[in-house]
N, C-alpha and C. Protein backbone atom coordinates (compact mmCIF):
# COMPACT_ATOMS: atom_id res chain seq x y z
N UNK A 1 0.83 -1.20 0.00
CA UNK A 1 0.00 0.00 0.00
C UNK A 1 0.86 1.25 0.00
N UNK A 2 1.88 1.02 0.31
CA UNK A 2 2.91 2.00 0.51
C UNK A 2 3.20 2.80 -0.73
N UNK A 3 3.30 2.06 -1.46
CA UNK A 3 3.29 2.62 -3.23
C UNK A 3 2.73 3.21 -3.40
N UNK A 4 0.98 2.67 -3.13
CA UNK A 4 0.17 3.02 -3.82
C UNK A 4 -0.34 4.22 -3.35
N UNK A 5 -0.23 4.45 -2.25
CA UNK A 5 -0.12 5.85 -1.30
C UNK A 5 -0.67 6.96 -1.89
N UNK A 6 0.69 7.46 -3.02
CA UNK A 6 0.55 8.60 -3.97
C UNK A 6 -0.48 8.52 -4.74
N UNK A 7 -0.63 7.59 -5.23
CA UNK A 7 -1.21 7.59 -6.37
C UNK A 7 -3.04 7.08 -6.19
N UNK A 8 -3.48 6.95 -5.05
CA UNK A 8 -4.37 7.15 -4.60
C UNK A 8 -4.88 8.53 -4.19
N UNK A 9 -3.83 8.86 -3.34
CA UNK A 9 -4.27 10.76 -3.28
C UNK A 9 -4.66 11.30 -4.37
N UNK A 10 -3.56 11.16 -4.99
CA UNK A 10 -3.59 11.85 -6.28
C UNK A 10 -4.69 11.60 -6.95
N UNK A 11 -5.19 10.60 -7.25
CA UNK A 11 -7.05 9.97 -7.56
C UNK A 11 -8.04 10.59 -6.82
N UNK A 12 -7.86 10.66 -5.32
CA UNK A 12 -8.82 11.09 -4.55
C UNK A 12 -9.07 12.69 -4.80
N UNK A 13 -7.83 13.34 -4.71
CA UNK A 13 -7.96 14.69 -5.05
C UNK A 13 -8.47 14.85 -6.49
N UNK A 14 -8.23 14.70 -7.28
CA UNK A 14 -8.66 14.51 -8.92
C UNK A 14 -9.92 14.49 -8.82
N UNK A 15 -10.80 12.84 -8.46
CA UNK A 15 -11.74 13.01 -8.32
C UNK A 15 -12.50 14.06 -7.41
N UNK A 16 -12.20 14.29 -6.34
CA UNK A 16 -12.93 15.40 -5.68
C UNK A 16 -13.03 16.50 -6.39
N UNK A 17 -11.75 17.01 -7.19
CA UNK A 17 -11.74 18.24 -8.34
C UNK A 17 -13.13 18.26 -9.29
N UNK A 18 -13.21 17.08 -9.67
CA UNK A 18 -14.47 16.76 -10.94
C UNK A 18 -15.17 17.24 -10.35
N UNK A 19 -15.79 16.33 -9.32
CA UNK A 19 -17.16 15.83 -8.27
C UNK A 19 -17.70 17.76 -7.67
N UNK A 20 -16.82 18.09 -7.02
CA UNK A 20 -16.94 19.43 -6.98
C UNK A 20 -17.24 20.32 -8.29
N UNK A 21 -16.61 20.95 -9.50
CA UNK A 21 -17.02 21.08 -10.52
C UNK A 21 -18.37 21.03 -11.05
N UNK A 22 -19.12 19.36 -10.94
CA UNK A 22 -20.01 19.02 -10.89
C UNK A 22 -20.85 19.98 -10.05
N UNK A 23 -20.69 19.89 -8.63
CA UNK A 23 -21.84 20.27 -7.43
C UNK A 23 -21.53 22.31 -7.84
N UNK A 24 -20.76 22.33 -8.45
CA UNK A 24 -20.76 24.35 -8.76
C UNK A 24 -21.68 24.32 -9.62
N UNK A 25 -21.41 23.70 -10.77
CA UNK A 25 -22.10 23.88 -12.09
C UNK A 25 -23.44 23.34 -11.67
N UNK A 26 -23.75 22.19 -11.47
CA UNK A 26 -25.15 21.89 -11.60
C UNK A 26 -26.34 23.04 -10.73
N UNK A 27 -26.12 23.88 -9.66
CA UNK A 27 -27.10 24.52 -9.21
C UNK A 27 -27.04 25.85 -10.40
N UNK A 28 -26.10 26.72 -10.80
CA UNK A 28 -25.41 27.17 -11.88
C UNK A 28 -26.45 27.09 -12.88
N UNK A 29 -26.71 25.68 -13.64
CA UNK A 29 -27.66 25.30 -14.59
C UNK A 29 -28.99 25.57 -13.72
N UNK A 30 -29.29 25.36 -12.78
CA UNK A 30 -31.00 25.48 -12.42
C UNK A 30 -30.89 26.46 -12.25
N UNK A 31 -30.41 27.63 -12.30
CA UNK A 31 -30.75 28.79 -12.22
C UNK A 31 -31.03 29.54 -13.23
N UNK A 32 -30.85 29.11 -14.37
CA UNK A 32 -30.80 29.31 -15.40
C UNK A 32 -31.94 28.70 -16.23
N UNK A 33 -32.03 27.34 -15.94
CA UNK A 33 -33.79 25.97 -16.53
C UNK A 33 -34.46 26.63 -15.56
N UNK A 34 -35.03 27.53 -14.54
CA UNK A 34 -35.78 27.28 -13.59
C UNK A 34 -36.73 29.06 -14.53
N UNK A 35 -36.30 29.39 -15.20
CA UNK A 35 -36.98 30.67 -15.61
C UNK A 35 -36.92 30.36 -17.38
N UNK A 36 -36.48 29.25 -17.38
CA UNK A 36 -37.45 28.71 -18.92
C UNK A 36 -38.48 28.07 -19.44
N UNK A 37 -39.18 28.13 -20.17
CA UNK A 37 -40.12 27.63 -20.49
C UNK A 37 -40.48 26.36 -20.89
N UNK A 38 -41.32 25.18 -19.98
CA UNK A 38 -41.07 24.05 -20.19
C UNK A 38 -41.58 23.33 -21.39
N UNK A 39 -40.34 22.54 -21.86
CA UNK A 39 -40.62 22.06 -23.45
C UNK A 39 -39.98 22.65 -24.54
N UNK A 40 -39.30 24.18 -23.87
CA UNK A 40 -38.78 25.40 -24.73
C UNK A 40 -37.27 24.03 -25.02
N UNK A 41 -36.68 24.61 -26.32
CA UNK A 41 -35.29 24.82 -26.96
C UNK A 41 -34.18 24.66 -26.05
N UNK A 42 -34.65 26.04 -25.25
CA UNK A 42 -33.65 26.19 -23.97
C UNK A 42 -33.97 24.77 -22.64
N UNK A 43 -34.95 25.02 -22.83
CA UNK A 43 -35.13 23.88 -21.37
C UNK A 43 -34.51 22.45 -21.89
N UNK A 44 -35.11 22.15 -22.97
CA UNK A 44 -34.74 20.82 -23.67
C UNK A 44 -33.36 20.88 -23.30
N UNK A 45 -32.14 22.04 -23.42
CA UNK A 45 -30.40 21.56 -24.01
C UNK A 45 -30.27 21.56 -22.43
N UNK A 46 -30.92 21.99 -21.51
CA UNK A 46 -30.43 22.29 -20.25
C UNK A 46 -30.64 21.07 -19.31
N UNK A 47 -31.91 20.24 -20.03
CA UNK A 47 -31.93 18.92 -19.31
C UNK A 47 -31.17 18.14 -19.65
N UNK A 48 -30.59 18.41 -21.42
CA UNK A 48 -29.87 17.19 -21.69
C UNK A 48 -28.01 17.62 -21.05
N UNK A 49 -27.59 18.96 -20.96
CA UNK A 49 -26.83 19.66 -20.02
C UNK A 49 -26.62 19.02 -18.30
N UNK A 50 -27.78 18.98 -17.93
CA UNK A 50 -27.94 19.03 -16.47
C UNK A 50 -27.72 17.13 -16.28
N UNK A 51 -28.06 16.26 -17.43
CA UNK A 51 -28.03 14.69 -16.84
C UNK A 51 -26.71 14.32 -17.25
N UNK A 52 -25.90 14.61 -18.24
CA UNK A 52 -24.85 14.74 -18.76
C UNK A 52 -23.68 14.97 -17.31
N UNK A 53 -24.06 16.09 -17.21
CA UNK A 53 -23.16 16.53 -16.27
C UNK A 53 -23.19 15.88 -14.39
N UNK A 54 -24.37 15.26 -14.34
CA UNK A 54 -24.71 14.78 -13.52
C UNK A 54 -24.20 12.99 -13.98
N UNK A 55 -24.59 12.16 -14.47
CA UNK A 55 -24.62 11.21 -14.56
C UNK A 55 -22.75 10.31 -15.23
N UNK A 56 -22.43 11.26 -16.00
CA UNK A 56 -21.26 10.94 -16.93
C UNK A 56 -20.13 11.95 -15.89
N UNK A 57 -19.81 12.95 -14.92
CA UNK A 57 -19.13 13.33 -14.25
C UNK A 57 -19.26 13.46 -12.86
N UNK A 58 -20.39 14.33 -12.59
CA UNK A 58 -20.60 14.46 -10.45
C UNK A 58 -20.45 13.08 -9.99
N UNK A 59 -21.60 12.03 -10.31
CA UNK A 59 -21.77 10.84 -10.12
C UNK A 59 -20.51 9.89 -9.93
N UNK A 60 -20.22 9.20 -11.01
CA UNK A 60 -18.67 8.86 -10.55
C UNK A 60 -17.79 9.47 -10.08
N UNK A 61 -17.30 10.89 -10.28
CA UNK A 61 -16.55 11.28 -9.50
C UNK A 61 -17.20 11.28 -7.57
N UNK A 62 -18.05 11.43 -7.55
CA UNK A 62 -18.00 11.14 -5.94
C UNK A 62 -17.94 9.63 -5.69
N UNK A 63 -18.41 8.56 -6.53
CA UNK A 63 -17.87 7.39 -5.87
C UNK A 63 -16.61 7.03 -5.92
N UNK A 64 -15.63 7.56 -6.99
CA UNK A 64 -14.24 7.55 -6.78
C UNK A 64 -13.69 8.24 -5.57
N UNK A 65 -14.54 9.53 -5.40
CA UNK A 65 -13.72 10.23 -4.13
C UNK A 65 -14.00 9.26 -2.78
N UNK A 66 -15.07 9.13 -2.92
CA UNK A 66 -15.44 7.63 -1.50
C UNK A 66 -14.48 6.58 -1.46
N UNK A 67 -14.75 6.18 -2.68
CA UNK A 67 -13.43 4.83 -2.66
C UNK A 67 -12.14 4.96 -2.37
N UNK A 68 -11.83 6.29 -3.26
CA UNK A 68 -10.24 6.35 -2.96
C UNK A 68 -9.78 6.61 -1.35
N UNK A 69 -10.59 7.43 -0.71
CA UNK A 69 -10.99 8.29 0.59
C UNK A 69 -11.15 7.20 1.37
N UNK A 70 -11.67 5.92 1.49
CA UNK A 70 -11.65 4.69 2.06
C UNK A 70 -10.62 3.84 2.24
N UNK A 71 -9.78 4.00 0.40
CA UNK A 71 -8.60 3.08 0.78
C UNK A 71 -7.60 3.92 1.57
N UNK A 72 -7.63 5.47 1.21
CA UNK A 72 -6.19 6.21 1.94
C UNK A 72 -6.58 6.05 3.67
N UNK A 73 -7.60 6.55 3.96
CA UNK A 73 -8.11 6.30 5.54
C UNK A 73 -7.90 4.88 5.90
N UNK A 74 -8.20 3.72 5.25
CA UNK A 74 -7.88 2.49 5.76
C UNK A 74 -6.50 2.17 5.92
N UNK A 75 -5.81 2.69 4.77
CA UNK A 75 -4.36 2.05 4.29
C UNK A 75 -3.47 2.76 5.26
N UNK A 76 -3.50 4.14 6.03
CA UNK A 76 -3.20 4.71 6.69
C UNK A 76 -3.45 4.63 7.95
N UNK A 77 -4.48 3.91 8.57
CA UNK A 77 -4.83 3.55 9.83
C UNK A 77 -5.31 5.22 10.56
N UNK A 78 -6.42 5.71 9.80
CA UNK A 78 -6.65 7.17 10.27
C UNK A 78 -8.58 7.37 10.50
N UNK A 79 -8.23 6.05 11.05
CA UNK A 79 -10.26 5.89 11.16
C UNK A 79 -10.34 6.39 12.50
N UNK A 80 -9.23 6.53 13.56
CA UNK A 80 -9.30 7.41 14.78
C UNK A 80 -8.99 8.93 14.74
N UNK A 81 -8.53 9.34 13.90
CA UNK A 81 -8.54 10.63 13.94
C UNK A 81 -9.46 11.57 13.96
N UNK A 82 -9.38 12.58 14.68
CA UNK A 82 -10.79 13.81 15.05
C UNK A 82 -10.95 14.20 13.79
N UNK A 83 -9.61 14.95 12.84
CA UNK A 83 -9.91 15.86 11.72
C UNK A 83 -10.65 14.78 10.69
N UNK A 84 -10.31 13.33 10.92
CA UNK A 84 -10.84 12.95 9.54
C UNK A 84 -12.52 12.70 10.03
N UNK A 85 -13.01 12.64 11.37
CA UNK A 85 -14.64 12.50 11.45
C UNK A 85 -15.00 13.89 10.94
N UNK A 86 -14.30 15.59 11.32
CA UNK A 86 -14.72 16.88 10.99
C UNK A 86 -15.09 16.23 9.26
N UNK A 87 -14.15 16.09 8.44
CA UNK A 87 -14.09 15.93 7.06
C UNK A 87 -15.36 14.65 6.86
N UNK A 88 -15.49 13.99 7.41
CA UNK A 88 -16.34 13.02 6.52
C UNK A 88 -17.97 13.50 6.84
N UNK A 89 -17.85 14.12 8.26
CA UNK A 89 -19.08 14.74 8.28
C UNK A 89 -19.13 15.70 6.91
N UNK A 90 -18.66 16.50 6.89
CA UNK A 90 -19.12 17.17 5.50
C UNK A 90 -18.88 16.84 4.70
N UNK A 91 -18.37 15.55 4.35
CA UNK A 91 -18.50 15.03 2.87
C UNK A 91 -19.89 13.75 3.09
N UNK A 92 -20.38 13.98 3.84
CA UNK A 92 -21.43 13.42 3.95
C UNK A 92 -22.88 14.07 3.86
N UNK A 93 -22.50 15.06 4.34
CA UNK A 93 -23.22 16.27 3.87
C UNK A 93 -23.39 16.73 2.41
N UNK A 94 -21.88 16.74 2.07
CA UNK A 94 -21.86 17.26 0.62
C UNK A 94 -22.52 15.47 -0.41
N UNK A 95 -22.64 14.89 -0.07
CA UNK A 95 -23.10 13.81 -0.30
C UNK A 95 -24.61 14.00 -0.60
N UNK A 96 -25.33 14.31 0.66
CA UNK A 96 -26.99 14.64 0.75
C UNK A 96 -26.86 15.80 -0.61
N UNK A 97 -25.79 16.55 -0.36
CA UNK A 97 -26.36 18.14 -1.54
C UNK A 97 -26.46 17.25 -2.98
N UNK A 98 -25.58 16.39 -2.69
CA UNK A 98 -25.40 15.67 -4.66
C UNK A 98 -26.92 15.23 -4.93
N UNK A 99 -26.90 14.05 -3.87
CA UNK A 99 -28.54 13.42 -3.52
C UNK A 99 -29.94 14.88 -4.27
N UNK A 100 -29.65 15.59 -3.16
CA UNK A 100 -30.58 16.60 -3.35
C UNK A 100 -30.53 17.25 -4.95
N UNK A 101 -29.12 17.82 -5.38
CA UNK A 101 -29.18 17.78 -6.80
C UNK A 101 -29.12 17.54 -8.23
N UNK A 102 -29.46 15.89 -7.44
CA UNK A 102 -29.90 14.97 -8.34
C UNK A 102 -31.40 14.56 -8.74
N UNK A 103 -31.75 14.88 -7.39
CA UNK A 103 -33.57 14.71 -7.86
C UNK A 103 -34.07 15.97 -8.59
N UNK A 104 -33.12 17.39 -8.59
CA UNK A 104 -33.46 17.83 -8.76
C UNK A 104 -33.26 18.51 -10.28
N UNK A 105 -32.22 17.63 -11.05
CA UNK A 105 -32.41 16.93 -12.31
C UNK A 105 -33.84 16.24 -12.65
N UNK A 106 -34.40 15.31 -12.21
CA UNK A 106 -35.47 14.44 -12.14
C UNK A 106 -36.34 15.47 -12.60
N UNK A 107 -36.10 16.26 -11.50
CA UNK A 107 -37.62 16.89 -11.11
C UNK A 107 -37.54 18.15 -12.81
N UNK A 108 -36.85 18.29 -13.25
CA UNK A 108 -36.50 19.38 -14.24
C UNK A 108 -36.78 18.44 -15.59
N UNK A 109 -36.16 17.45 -15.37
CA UNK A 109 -36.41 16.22 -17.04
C UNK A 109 -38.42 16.60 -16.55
N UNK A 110 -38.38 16.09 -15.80
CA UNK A 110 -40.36 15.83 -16.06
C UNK A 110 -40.96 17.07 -16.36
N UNK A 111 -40.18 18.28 -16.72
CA UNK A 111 -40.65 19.34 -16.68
C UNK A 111 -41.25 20.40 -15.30
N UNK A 112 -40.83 20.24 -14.15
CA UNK A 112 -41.58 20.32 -13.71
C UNK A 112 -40.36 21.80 -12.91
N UNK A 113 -40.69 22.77 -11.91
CA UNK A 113 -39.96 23.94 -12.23
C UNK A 113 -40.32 23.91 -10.33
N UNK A 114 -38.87 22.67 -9.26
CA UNK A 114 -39.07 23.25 -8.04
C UNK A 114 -39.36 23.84 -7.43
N UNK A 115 -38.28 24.71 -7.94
CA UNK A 115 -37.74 26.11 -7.06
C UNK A 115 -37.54 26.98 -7.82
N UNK A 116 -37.37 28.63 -7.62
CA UNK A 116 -37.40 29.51 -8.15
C UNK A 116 -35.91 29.89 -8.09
N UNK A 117 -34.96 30.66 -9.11
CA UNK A 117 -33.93 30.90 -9.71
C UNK A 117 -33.28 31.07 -8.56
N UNK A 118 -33.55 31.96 -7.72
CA UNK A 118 -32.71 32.66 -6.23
C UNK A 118 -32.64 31.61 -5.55
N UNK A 119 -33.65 30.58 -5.79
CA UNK A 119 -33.09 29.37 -4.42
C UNK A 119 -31.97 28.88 -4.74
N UNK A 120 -31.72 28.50 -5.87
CA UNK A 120 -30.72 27.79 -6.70
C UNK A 120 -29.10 28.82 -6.27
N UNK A 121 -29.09 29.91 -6.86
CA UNK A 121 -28.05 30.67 -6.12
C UNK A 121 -28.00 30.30 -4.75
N UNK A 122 -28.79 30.06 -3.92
CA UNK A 122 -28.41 30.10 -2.51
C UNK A 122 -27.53 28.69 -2.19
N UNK A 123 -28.14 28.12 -3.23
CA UNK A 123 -27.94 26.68 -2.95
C UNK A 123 -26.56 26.09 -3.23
N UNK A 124 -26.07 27.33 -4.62
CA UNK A 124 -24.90 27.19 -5.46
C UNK A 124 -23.73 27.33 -4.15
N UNK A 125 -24.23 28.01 -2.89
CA UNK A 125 -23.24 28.14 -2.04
C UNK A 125 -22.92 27.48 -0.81
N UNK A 126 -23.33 26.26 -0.75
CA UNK A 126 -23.86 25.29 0.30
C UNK A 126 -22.56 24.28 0.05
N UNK A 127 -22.20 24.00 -1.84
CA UNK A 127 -21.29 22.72 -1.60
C UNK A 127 -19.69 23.54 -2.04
N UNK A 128 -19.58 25.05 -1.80
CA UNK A 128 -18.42 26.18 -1.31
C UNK A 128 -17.70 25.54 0.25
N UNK A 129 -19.33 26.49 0.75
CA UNK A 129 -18.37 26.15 2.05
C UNK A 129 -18.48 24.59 2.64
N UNK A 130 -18.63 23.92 2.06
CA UNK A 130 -18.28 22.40 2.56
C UNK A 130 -17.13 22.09 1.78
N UNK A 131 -16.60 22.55 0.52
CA UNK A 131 -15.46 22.62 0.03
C UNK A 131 -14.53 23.17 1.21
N UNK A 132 -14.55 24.46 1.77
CA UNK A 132 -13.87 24.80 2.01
C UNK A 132 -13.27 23.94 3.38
N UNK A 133 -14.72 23.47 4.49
CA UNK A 133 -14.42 23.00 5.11
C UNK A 133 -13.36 21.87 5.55
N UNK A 134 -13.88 21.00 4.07
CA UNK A 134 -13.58 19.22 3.55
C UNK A 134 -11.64 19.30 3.29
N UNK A 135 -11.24 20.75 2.59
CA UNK A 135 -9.82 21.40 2.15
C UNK A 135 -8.99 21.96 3.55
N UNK A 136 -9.62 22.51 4.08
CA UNK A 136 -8.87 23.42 5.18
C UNK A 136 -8.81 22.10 6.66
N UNK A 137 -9.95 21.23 6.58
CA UNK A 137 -9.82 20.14 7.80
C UNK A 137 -8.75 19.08 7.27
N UNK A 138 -8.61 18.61 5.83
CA UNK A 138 -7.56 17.83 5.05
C UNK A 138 -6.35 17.95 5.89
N UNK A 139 -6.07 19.84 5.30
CA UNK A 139 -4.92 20.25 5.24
C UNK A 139 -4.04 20.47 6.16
N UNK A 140 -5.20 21.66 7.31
CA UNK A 140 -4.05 21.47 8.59
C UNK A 140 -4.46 20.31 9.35
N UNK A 141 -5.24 19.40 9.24
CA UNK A 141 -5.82 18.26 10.58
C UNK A 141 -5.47 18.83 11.91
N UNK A 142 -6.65 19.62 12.29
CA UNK A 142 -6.76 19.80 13.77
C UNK A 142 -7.24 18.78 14.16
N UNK A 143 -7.31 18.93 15.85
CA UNK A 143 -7.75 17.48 16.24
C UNK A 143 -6.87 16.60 15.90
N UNK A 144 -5.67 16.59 16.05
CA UNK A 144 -4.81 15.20 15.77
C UNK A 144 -4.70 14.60 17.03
C-alpha cells in the first residue's frame, strides 16, 4: 500500500476536483432551466446539459472520491482521527447536496420547475463552504 499511497491521493484529489465542478455547475444550470419555459429549446439543451453533467461526471466522480478516501483512511490507519470525522461529516453532507441535486435533475427532465432561480443561487453556495471545510480540515488536521 505504501506505493500506492501517492497515487491514490492523487485519484482522490482529482476526483474530488471533478465531483466538486459538478456540485458548482449543476445549481449554476438550475438557475438558469428554472426561468425557462417548459418544453422550450432552452429547457430541452439544459436537461440534456444538467443529466450529462450529472450522470457521466458528479456521479462517478463522488464514488471515486469515497473509494479512494476509504482506501487512503484504511491504508493509513486514520479511522481514529478527530480531523478525519470533521471531514467526513461534510462530505457526507456534501453527499446529501449531490442526492438533493440529483432529484433535482429528475424533477427538471419531467418538466416540472421546483424552485425559483434565487433558491438555486443560494444553494450554489452550500457545496463552497463544505469545500472549504472538507480542504482546510484535510490540510491542517486539527484534532490530531
Amino acid at each position: 500500500m505504501e506505493n500506492l499511497y501517492p497515487w491514490i491521493k492523487a485519484l482522490h484529489i482529482a476526483a474530488f476536483s471533478a465531483w466538486m465542478a459538478g456540485m458548482w455547475y449543476l445549481p449554476r444550470l438550475f438557475v438558469y432551466h428554472a426561468d425557462t419555459a417548459p418544453g422550450s429549446a432552452p429547457s430541452e439543451l439544459f436537461k440534456v446539459m444538467e443529466r450529462r453533467l450529472l450522470l457521466a461526471i458528479a456521479t462517478p466522480a463522488m464514488v471515486v472520491t469515497w473509494l479512494a478516501g476509504i482506501a487512503l483512511a484504511s491504508g493509513a490507519g486514520l479511522w481514529g482521527e478527530g480531523w478525519l470525522h470533521v471531514k467526513l461529516s461534510a462530505v457526507v453532507l456534501l453527499t446529501a447536496v449531490h442526492g438533493l441535486l440529483a432529484g433535482h435533475v429528475r424533477r427538471f427532465a419531467a418538466d416540472e420547475r421546483p424552485r425559483p432561480a434565487r433558491w438555486y443561487r443560494i444553494v450554489n453556495e452550500v457545496p463552497t463552504v463544505l469545500f472549504l471545510v472538507i480542504v482546510v480540515v484535510a490540510v491542517i488536521r486539527p484534532w490530531t
